[in-house]
N, C-alpha and C. Protein backbone atom coordinates (compact mmCIF):
# COMPACT_ATOMS: atom_id res chain seq x y z
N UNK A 1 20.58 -38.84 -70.99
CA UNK A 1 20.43 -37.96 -72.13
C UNK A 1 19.17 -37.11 -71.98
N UNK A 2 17.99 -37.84 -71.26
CA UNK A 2 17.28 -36.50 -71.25
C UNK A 2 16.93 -35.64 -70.23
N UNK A 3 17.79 -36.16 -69.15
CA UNK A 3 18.46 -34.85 -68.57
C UNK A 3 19.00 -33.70 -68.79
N UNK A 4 19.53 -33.80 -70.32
CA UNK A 4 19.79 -32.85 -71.03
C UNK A 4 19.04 -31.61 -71.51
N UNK A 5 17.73 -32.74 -72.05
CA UNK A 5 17.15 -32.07 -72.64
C UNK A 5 15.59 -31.48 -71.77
N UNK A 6 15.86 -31.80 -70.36
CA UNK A 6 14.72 -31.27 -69.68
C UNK A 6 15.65 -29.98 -69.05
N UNK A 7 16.73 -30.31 -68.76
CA UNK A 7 17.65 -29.06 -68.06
C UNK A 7 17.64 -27.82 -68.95
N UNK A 8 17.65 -27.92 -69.98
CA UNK A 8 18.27 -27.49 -71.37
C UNK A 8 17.09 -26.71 -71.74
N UNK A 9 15.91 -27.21 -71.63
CA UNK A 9 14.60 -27.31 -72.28
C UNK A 9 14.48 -27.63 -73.74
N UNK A 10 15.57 -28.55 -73.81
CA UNK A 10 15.24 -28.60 -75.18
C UNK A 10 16.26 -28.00 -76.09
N UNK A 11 16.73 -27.31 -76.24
CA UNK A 11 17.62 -26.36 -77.03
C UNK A 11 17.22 -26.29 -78.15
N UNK A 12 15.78 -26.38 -78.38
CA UNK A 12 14.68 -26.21 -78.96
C UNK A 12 15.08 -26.79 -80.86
N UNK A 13 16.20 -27.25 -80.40
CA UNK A 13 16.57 -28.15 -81.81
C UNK A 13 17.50 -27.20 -82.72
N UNK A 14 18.71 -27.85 -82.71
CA UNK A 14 19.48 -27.37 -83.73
C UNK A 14 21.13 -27.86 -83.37
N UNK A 15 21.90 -28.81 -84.31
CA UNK A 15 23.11 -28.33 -83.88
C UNK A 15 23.69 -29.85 -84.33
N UNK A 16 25.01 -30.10 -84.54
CA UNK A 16 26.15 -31.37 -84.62
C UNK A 16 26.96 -31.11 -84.62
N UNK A 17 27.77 -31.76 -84.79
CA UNK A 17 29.76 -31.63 -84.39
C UNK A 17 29.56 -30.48 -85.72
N UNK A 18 30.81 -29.49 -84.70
CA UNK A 18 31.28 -28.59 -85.71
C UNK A 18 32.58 -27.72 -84.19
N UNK A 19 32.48 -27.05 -84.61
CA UNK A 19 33.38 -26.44 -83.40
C UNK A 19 33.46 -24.88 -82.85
N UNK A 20 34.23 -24.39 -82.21
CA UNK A 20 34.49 -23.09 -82.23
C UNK A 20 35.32 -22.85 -83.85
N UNK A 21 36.22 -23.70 -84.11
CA UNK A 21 37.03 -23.29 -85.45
C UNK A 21 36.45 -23.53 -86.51
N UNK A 22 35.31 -24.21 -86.94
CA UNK A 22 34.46 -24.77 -87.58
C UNK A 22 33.33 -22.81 -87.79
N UNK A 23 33.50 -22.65 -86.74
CA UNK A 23 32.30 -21.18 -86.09
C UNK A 23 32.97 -20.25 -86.88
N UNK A 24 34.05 -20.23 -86.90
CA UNK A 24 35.28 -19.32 -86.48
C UNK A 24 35.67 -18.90 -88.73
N UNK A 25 35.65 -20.02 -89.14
CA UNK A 25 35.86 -20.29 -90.66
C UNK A 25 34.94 -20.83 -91.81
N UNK A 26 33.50 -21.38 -90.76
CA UNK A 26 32.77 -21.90 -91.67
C UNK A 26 31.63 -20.98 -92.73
N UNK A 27 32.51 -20.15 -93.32
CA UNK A 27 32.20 -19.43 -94.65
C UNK A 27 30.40 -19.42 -94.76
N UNK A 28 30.17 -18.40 -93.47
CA UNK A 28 28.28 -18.23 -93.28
C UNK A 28 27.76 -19.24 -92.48
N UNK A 29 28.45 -20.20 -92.02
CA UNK A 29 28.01 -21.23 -91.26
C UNK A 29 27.28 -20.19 -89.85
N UNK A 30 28.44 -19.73 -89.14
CA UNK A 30 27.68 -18.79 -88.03
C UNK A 30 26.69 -18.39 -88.54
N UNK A 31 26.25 -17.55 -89.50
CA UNK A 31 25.13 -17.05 -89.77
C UNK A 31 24.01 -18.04 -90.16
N UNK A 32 24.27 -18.61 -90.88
CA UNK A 32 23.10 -19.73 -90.60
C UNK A 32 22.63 -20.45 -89.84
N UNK A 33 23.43 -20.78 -88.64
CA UNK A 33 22.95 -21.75 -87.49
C UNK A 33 22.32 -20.42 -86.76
N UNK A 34 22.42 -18.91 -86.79
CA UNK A 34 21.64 -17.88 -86.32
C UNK A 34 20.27 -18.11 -87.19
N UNK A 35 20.36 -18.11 -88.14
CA UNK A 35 19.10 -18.02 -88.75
C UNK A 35 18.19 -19.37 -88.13
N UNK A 36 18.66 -20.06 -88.31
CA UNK A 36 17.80 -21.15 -88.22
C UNK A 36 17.08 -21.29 -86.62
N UNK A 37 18.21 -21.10 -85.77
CA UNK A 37 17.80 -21.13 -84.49
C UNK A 37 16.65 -19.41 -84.33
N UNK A 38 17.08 -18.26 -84.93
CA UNK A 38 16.17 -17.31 -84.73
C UNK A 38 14.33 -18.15 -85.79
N UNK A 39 14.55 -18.90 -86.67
CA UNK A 39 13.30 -19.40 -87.44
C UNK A 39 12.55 -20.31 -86.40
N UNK A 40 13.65 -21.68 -85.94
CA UNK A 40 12.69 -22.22 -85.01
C UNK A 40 12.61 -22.04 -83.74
N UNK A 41 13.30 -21.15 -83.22
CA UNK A 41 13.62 -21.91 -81.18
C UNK A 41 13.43 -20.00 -80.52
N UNK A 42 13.39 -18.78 -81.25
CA UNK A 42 13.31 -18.01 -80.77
C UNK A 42 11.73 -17.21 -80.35
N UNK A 43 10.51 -18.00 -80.76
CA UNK A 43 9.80 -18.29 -79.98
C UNK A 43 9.59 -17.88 -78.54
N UNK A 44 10.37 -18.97 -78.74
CA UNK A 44 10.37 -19.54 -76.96
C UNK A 44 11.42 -18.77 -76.07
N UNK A 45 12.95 -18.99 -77.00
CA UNK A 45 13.90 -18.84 -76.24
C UNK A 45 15.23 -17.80 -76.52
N UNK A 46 15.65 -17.06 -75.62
CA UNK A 46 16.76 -16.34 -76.18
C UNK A 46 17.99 -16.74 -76.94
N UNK A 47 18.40 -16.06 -77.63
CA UNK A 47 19.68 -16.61 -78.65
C UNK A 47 20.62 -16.09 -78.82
N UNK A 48 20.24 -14.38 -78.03
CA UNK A 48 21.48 -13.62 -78.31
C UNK A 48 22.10 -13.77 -76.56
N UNK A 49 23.27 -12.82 -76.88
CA UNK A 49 24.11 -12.79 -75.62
C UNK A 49 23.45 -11.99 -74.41
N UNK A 50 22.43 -10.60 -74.74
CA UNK A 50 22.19 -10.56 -73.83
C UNK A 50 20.50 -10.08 -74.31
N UNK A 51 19.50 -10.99 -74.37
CA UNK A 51 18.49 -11.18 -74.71
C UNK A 51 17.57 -12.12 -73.80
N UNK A 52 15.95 -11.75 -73.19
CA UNK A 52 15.69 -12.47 -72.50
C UNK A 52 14.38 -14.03 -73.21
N UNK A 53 14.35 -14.50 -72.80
CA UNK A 53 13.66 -15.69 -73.32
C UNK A 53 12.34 -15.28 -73.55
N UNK A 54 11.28 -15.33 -74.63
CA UNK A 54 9.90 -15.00 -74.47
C UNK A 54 8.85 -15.72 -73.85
N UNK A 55 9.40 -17.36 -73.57
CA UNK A 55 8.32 -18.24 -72.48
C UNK A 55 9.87 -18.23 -71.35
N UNK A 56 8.97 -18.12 -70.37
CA UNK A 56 9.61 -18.03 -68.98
C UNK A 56 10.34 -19.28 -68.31
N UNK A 57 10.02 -20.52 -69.07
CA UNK A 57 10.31 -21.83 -69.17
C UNK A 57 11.92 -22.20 -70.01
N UNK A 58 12.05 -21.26 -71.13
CA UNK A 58 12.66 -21.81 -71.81
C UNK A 58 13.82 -20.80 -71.54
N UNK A 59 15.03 -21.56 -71.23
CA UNK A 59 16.48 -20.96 -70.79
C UNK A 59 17.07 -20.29 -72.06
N UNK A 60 17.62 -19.50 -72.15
CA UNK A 60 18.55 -18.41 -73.06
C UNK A 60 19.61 -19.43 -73.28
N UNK A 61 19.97 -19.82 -74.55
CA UNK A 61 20.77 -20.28 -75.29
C UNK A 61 22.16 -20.02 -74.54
N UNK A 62 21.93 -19.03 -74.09
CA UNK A 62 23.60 -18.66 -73.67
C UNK A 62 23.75 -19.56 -72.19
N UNK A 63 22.44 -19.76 -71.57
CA UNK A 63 22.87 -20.37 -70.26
C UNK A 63 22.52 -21.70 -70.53
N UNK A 64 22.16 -22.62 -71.43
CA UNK A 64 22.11 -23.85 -71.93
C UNK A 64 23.20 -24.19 -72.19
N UNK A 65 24.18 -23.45 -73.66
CA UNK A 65 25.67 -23.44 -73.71
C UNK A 65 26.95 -23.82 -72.48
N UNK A 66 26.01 -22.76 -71.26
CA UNK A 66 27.26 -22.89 -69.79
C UNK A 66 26.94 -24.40 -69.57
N UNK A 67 26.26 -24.88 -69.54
CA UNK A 67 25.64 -26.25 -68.67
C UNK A 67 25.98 -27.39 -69.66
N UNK A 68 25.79 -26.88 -70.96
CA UNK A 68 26.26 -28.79 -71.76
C UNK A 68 26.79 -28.02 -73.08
N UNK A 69 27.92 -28.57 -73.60
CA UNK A 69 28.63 -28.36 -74.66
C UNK A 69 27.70 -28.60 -75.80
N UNK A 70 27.68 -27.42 -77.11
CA UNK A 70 26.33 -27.56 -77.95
C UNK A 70 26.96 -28.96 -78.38
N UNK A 71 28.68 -29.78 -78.68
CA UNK A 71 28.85 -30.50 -79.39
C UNK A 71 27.64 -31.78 -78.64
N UNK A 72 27.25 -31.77 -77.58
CA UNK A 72 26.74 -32.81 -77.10
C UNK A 72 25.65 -32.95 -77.47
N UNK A 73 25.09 -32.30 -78.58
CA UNK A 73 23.22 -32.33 -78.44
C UNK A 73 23.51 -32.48 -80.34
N UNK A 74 24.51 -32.86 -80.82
CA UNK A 74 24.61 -33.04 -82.37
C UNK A 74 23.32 -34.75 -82.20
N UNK A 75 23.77 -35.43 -81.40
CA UNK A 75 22.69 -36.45 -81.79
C UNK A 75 21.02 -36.46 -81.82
N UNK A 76 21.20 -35.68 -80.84
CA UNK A 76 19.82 -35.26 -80.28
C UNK A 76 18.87 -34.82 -81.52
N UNK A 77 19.43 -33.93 -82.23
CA UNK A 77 19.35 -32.57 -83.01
C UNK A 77 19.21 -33.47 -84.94
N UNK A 78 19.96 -34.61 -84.66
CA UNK A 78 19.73 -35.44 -86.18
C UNK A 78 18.52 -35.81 -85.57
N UNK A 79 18.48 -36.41 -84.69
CA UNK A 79 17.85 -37.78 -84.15
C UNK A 79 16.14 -37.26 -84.03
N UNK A 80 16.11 -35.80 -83.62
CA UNK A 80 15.16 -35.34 -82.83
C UNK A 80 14.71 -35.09 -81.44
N UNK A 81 15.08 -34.01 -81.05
CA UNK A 81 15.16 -33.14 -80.25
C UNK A 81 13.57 -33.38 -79.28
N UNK A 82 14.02 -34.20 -77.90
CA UNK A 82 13.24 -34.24 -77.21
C UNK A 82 12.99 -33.55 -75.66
N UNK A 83 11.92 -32.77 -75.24
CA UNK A 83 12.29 -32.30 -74.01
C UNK A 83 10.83 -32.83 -72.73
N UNK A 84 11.45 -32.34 -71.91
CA UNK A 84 10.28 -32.77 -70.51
C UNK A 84 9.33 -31.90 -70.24
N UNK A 85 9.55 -30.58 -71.61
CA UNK A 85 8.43 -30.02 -71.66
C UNK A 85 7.12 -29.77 -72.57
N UNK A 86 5.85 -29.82 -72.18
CA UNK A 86 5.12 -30.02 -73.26
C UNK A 86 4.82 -28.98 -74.25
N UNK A 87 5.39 -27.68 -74.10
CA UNK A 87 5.54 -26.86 -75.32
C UNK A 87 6.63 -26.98 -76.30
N UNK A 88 7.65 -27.73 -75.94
CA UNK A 88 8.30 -28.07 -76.96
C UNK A 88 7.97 -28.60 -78.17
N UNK A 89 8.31 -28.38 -79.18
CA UNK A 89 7.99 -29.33 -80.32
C UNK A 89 9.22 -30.24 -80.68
N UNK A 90 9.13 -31.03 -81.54
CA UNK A 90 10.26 -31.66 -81.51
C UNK A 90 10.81 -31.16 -83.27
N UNK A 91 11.97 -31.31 -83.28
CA UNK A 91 12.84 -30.57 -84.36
C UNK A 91 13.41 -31.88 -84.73
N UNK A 92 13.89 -32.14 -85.98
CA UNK A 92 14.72 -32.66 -86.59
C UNK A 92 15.42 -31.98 -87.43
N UNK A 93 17.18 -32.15 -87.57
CA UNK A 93 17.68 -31.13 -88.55
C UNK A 93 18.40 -32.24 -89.36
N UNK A 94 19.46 -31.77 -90.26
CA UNK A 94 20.09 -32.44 -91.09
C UNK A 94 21.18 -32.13 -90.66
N UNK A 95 22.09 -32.98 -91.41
CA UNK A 95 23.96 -32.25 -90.78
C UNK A 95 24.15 -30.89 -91.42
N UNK A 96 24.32 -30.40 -92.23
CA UNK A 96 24.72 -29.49 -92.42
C UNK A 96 23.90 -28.15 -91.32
N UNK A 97 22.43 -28.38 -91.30
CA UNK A 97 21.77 -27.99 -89.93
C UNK A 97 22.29 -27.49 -88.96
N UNK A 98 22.56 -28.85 -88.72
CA UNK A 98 23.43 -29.00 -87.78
C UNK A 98 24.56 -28.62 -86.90
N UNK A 99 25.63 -28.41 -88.16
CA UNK A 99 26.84 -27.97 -87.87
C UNK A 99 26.56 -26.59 -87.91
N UNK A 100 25.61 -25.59 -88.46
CA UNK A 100 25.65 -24.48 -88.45
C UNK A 100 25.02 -24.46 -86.90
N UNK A 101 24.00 -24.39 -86.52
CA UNK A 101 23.67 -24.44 -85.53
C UNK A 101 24.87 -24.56 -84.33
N UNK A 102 25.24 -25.85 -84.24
CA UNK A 102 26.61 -25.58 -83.45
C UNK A 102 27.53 -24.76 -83.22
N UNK A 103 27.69 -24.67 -84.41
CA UNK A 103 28.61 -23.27 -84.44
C UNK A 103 28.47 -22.22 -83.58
N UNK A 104 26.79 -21.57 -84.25
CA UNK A 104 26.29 -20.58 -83.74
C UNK A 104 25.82 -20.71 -82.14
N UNK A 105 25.73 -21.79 -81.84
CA UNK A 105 26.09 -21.93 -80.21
C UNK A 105 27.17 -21.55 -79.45
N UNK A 106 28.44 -22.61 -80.20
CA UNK A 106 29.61 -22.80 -79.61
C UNK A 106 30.19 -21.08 -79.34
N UNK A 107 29.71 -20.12 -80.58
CA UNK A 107 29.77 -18.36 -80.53
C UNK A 107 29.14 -17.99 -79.48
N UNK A 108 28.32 -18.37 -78.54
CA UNK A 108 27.46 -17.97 -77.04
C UNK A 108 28.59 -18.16 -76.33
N UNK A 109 28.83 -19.28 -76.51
CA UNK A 109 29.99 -19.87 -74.93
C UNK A 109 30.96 -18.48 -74.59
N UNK A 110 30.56 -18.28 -73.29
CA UNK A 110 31.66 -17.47 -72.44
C UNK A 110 33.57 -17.47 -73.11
N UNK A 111 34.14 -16.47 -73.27
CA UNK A 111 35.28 -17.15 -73.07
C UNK A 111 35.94 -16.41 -72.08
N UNK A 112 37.03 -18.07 -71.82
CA UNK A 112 37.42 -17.85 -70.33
C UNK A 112 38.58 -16.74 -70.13
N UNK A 113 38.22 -16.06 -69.05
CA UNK A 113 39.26 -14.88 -68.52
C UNK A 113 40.91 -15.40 -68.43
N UNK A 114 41.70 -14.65 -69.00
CA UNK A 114 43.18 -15.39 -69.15
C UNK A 114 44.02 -14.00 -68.59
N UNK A 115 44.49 -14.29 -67.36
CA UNK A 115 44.89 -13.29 -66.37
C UNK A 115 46.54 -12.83 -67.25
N UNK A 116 46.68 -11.32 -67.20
CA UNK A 116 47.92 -10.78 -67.73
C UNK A 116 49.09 -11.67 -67.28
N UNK A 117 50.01 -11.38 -68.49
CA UNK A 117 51.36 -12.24 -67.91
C UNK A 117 52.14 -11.15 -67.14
N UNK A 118 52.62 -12.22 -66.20
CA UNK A 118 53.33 -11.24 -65.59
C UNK A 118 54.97 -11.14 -65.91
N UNK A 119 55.42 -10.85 -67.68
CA UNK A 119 56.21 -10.65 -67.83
C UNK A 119 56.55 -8.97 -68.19
């Protein structure tokens, strides 16, 4: 697990089960897991799609997303958000936090190229 969060740098805290459909319907949820992640983690780190990180350490949300599913860091993120680096701070969120946050992750993730039919 904190392989995760040294790869990751941290994902500077935010996020729990919620989903793309959760992202997709949760009535401001996207927008709030933006807010929150632009209040604590943008600092450090990028959040938009094509935005660069302000410490040189800390990976762009969008390439944290490619590497570990945000659903995987919901424990982390109640629990408190630990990393292998010493500018991190550590975050604790709540669920509802949480799930916004996720959300507003799971909205980074690439989606995958789905080649024309060939009908």
């Amino acid at each position: 697990m904190q392989n995760v969060f040294k790869a990751g740098a941290g994902l500077c805290g935010a996020m729990l089960l919620a989903g793309t459909a959760f992202a997709q319907g949760g009535g401001g949820t996207l927008a709030q897991g933006r807010a929150l992640i632009e209040a604590n983690c943008a600092r450090c780190h990028a959040f938009r799609q094509d935005d660069q990180s302000p410490h040189a350490a800390a990976p762009p949300f969008r390439v944290v997303v490619s590497r570990y599913p945000p659903q995987t860091l919901a424990e982390a993120l109640a629990e408190g958000i630990v990393s292998g680096h010493p500018d991190m701070p550590e975050f604790v969120f709540d669920p509802p936090e949480i799930r916004a946050i996720i959300a507003y992750l799971d909205s980074l993730e690439p989606v995958p190229d789905i080649p024309p039919s060939k009908d």
